[in-house]
Structure formats: C-alpha cells, structure tokens
N, C-alpha and C. Protein backbone atom coordinates (compact mmCIF):
# COMPACT_ATOMS: atom_id res chain seq x y z
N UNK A 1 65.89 37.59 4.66
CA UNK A 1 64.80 37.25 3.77
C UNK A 1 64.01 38.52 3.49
N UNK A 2 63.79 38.62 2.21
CA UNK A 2 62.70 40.04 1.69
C UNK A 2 61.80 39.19 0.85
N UNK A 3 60.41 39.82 1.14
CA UNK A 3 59.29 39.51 0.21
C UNK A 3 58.58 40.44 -0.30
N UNK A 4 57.84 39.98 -1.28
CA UNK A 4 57.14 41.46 -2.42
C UNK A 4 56.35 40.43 -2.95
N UNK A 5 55.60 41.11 -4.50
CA UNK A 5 54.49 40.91 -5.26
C UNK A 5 55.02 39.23 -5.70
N UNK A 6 53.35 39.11 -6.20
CA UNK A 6 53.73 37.57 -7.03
C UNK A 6 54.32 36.41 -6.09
N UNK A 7 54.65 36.49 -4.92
CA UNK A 7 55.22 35.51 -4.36
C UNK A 7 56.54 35.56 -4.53
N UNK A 8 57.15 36.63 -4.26
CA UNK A 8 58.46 36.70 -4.37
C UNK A 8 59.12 36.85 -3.51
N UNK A 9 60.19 36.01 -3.08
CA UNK A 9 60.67 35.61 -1.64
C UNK A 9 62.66 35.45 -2.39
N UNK A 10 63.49 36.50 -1.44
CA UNK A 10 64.64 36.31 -2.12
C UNK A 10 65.51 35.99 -0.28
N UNK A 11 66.45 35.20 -0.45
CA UNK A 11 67.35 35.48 0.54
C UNK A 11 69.07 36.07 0.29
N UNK A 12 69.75 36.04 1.55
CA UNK A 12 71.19 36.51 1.48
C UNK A 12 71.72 35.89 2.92
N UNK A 13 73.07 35.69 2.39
CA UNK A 13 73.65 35.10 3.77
C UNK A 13 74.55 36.34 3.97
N UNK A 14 74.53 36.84 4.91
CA UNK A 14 75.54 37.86 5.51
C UNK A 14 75.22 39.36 4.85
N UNK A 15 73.84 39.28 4.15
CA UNK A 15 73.38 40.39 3.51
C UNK A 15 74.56 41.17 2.35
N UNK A 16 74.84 40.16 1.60
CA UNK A 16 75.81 40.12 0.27
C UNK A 16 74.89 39.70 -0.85
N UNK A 17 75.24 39.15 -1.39
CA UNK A 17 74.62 38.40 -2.41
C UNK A 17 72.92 38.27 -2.72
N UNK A 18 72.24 38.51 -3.01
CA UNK A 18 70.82 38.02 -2.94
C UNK A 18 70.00 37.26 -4.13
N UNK A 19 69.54 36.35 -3.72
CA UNK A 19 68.92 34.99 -4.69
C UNK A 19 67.45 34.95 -4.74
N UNK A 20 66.78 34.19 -5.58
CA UNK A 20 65.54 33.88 -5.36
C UNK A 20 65.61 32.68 -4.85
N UNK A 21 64.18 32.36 -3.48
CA UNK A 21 63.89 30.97 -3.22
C UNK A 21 62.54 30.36 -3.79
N UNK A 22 62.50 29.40 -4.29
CA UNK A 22 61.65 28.86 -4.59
C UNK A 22 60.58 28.73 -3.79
N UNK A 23 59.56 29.43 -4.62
CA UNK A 23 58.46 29.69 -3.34
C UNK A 23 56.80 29.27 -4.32
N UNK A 24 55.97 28.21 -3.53
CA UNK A 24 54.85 28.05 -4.48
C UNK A 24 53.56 29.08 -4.52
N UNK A 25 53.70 29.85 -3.18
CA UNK A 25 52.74 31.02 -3.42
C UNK A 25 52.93 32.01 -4.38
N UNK A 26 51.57 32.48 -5.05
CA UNK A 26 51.51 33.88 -6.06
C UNK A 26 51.21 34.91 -5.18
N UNK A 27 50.37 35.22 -4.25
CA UNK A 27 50.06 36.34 -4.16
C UNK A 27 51.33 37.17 -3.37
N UNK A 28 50.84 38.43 -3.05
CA UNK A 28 51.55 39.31 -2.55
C UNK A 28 51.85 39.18 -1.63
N UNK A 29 53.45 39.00 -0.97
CA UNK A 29 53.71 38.97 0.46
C UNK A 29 54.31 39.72 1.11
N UNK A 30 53.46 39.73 2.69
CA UNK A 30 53.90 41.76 3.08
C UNK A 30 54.54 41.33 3.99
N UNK A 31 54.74 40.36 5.14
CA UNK A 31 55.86 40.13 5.94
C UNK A 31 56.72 38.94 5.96
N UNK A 32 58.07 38.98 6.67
CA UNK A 32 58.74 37.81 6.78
C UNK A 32 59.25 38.11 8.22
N UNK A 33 59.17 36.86 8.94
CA UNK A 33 60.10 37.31 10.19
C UNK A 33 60.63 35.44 10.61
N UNK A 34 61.70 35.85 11.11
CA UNK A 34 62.53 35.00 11.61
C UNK A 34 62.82 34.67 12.80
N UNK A 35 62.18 33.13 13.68
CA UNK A 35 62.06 33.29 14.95
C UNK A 35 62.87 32.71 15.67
N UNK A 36 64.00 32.43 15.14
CA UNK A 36 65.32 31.23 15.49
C UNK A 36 64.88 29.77 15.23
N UNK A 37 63.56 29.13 14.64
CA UNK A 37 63.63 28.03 14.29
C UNK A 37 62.90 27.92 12.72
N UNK A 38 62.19 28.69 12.61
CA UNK A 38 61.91 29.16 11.39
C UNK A 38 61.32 30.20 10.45
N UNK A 39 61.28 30.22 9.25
CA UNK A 39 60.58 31.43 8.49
C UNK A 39 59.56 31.84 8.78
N UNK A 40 58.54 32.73 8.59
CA UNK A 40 57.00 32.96 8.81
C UNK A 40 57.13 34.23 7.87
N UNK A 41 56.21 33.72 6.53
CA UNK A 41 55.80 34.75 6.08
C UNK A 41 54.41 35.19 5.23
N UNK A 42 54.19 36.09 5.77
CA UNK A 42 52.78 36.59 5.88
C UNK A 42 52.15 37.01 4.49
N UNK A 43 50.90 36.79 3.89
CA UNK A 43 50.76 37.72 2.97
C UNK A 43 48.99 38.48 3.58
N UNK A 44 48.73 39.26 2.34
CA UNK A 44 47.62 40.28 2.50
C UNK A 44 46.27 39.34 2.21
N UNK A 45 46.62 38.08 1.96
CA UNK A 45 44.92 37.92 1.59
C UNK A 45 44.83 36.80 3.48
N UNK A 46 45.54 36.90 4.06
CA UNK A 46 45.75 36.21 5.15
C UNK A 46 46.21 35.23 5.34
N UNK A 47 46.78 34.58 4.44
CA UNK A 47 47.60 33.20 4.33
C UNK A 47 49.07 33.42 5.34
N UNK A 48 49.52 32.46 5.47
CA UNK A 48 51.09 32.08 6.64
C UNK A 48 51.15 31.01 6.12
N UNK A 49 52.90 31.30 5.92
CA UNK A 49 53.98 30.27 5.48
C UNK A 49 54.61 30.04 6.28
N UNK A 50 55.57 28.69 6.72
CA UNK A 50 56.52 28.02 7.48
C UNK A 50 57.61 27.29 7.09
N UNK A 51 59.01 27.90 7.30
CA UNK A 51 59.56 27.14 6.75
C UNK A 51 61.11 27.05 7.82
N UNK A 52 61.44 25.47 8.03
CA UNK A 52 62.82 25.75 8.77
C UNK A 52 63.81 26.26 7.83
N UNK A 53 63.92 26.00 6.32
CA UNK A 53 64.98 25.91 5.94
C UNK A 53 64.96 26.30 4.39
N UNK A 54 63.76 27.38 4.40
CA UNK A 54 63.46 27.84 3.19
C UNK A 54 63.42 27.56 1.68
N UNK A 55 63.25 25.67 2.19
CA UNK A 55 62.98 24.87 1.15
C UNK A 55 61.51 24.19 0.95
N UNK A 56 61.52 23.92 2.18
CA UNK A 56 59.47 23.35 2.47
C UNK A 56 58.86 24.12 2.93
N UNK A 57 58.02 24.14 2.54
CA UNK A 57 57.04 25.59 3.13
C UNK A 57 55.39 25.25 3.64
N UNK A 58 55.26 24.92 4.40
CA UNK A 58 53.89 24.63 5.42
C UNK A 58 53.14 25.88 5.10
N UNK A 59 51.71 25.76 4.51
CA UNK A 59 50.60 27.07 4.55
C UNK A 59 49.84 27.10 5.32
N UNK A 60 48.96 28.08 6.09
CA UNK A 60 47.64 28.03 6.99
C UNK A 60 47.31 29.41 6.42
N UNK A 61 46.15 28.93 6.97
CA UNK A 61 45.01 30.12 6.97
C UNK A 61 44.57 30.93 8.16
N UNK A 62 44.96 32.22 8.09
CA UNK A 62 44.72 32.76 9.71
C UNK A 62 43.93 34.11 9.15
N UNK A 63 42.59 33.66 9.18
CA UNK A 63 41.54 34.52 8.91
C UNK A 63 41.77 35.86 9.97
N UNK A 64 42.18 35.54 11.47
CA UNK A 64 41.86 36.63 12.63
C UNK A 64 42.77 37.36 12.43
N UNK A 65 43.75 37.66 11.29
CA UNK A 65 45.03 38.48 10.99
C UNK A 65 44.27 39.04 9.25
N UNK A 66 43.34 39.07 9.75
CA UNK A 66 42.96 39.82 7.65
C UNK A 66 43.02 41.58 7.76
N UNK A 67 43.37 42.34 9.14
CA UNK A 67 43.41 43.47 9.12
C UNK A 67 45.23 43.45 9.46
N UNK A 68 46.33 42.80 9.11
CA UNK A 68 47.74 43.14 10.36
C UNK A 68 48.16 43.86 9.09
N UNK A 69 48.75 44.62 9.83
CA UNK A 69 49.78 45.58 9.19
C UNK A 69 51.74 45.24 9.28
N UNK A 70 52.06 44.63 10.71
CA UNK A 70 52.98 44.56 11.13
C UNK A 70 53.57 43.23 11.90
N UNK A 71 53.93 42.43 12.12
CA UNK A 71 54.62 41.61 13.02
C UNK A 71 56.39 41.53 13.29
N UNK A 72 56.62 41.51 14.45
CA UNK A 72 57.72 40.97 15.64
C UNK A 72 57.67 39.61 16.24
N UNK A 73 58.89 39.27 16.08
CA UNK A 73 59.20 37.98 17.26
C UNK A 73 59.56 38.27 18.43
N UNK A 74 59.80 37.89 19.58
CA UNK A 74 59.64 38.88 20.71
C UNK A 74 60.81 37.88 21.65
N UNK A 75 61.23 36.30 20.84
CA UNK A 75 61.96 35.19 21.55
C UNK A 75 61.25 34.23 22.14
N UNK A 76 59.99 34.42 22.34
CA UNK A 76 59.01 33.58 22.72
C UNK A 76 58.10 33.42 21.91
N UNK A 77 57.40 35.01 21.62
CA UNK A 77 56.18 35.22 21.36
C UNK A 77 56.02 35.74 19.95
N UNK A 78 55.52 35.86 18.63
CA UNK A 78 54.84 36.19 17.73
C UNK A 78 53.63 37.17 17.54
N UNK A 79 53.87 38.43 17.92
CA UNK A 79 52.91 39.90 17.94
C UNK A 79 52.79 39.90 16.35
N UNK A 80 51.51 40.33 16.46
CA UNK A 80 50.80 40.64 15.12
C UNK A 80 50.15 41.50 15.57
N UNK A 81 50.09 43.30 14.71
CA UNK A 81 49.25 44.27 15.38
C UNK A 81 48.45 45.13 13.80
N UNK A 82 47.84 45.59 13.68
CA UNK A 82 46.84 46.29 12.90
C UNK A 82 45.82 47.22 12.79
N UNK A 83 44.35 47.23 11.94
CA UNK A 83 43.68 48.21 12.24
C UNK A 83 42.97 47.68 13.74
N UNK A 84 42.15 49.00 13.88
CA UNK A 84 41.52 49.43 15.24
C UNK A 84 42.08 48.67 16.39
N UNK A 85 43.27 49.05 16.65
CA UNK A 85 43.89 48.86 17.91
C UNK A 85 44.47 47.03 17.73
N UNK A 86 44.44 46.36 16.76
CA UNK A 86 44.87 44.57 16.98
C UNK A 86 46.20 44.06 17.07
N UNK A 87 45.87 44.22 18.27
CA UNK A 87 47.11 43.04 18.90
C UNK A 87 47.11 41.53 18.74
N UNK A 88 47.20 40.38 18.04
CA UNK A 88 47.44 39.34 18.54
C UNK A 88 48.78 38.78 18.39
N UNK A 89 49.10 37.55 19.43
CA UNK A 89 49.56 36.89 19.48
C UNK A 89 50.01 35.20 19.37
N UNK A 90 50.99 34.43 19.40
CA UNK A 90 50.94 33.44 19.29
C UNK A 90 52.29 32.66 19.20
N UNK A 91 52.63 31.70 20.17
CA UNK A 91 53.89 30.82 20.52
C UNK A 91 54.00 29.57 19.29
N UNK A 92 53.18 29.51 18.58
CA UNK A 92 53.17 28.41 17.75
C UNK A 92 52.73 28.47 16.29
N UNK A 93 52.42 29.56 15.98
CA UNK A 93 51.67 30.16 14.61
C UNK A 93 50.79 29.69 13.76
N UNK A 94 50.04 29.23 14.61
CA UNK A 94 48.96 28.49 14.78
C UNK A 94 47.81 28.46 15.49
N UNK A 95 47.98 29.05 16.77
CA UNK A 95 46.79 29.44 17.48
C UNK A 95 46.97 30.92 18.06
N UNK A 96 46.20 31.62 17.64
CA UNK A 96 46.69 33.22 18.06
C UNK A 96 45.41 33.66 18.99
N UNK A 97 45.58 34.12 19.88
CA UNK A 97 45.26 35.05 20.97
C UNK A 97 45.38 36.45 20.88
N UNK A 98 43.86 36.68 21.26
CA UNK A 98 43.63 38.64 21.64
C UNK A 98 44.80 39.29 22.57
N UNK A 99 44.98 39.99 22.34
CA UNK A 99 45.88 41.01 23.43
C UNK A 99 45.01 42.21 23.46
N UNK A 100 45.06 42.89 24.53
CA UNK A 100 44.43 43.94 24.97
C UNK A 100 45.54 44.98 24.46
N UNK A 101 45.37 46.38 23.33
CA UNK A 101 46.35 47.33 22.77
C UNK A 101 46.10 48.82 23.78
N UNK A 102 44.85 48.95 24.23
CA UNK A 102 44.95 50.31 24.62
C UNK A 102 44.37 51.30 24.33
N UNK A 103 44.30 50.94 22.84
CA UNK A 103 43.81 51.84 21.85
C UNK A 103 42.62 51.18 20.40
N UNK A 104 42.25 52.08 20.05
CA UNK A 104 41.10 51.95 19.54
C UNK A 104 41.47 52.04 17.49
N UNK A 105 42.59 52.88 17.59
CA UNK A 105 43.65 53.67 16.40
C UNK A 105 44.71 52.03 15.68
N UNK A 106 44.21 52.56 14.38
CA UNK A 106 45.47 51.52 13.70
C UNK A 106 46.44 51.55 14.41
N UNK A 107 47.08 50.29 14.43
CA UNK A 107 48.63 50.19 14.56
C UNK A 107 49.56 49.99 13.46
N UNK A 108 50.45 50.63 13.39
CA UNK A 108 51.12 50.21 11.99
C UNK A 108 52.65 49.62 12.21
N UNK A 109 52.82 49.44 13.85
CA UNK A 109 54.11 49.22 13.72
C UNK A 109 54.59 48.64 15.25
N UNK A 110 55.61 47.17 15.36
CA UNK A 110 55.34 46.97 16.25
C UNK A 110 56.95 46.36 16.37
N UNK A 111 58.08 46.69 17.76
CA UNK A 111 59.50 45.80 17.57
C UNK A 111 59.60 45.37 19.23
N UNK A 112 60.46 44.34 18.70
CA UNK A 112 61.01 43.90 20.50
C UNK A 112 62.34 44.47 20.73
N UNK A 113 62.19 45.12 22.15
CA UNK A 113 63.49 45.87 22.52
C UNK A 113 64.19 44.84 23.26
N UNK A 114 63.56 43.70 23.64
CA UNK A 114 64.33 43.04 24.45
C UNK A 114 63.93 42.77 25.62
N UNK A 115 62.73 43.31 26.24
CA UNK A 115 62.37 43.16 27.60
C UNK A 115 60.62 43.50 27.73
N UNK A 116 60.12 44.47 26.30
CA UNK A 116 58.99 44.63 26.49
C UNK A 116 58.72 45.19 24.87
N UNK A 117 57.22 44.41 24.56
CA UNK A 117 56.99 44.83 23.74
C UNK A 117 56.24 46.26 23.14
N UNK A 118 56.60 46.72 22.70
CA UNK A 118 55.77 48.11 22.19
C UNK A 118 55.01 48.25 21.27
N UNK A 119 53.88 48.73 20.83
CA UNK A 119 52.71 49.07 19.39
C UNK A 119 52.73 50.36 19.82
N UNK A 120 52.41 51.21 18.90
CA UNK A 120 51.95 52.42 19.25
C UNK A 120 51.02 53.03 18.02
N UNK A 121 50.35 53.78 17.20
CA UNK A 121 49.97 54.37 16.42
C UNK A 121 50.59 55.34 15.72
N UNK A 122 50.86 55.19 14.60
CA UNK A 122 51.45 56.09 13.95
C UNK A 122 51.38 57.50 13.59
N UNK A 123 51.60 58.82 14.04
CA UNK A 123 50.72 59.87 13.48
C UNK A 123 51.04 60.31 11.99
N UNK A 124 49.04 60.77 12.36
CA UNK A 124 49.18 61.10 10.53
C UNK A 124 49.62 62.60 9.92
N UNK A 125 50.79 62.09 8.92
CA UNK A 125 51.96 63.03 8.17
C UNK A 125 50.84 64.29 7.39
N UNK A 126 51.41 65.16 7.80
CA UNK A 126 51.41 66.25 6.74
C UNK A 126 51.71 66.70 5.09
N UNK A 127 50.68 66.72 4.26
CA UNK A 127 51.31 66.26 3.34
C UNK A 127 51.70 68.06 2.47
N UNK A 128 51.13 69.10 3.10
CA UNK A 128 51.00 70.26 2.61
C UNK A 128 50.17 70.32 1.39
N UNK A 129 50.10 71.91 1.15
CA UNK A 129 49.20 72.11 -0.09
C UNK A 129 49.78 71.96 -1.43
C-alpha cells in the first residue's frame, strides 16, 4: 500500500501491478502501515484510518499524534515518533500512550528490527554554498 495527496491510496499484490483503492478521505496521507490484521493509515491533519481489507475504512481522530513524522509496527505494538523527542504508542489504535524517547530533538524515523525498537534523530544535512 502507498499513499499521497488528495486521499490517494493505491495497492499491489506481489508489488507488480498497482491500482487505486477506493478511499473516502481528501486530505493528504503521509503514512500506511500494515499490522497483520489490518491497514492504518495516517494523515497530516491527524486523522487514522482502519481497514482489514481495504474496502471499509473506520476513521478516528488522534489529536496526541498532530506532531508524528513516522510510524512502525513492532508485532505487538504501534510506535508513532515525531517533533521534540515523541514517542507514542498503542496495541489497539485507539488508545495511545507516552513513551519516554531520551531526547528532546525531532524524530524523524523509527523501524522494528525484530527484538527492539529504535528512534533516533536525524542529523542535519549539509546543504553547501
């Protein structure tokens, strides 16, 4: 699954072919992740979508994610990380919990290796004169 502007949500089976799914949101959507039972995808004004089967799509409102930059599924768990150090989490995507990050610095990026999760801060690129 890839998402972009306007509510644009396309899938592929075996990463061949790629389609549009019918999707009733407009705005812009910056993540999708896949947690073995269903879709979750995120946009920028803070809205979350749900879907088993990328035909019905369940919305909420998760105001405490209006700064994320990034989310991972972790097999359990649902990490959401962002500006000044935000970690949260959540088993049900629906009730999300603080995590303690470490740091004080955006996060921009967050994956599961399999045994532990990682955030770290991104450093900032050089762009020359």
């Amino acid at each position: 699954v890839a998402v972009g502007e306007l509510g644009t949500l396309v899938a592929s089976v075996r990463n061949q072919d790629w389609s549009a799914v019918t999707f009733a949101g407009q705005e812009k959507l910056d993540y999708a992740v896949w947690t073995g039972t269903h879709f979750w995808v995120f946009s920028a004004e803070g809205k979350m979508y749900s879907s088993p089967n990328l035909k019905s799509w369940q919305a909420d409102k998760i105001t405490a994610l209006s700064s994320l930059e990034c989310m991972a599924w972790s097999d359990k768990t649902l990490v959401a990380v962002g500006a000044a150090g935000l970690v949260q989490v959540t088993t049900d995507g629906r009730v999300w919990k603080n995590a303690t990050s470490g740091t004080t610095e955006g996060l921009h990026g967050v994956v599961w290796t399999g045994d532990v999760r990682r955030a770290r801060p991104l450093p900032e690129v050089s762009r020359g004169n």
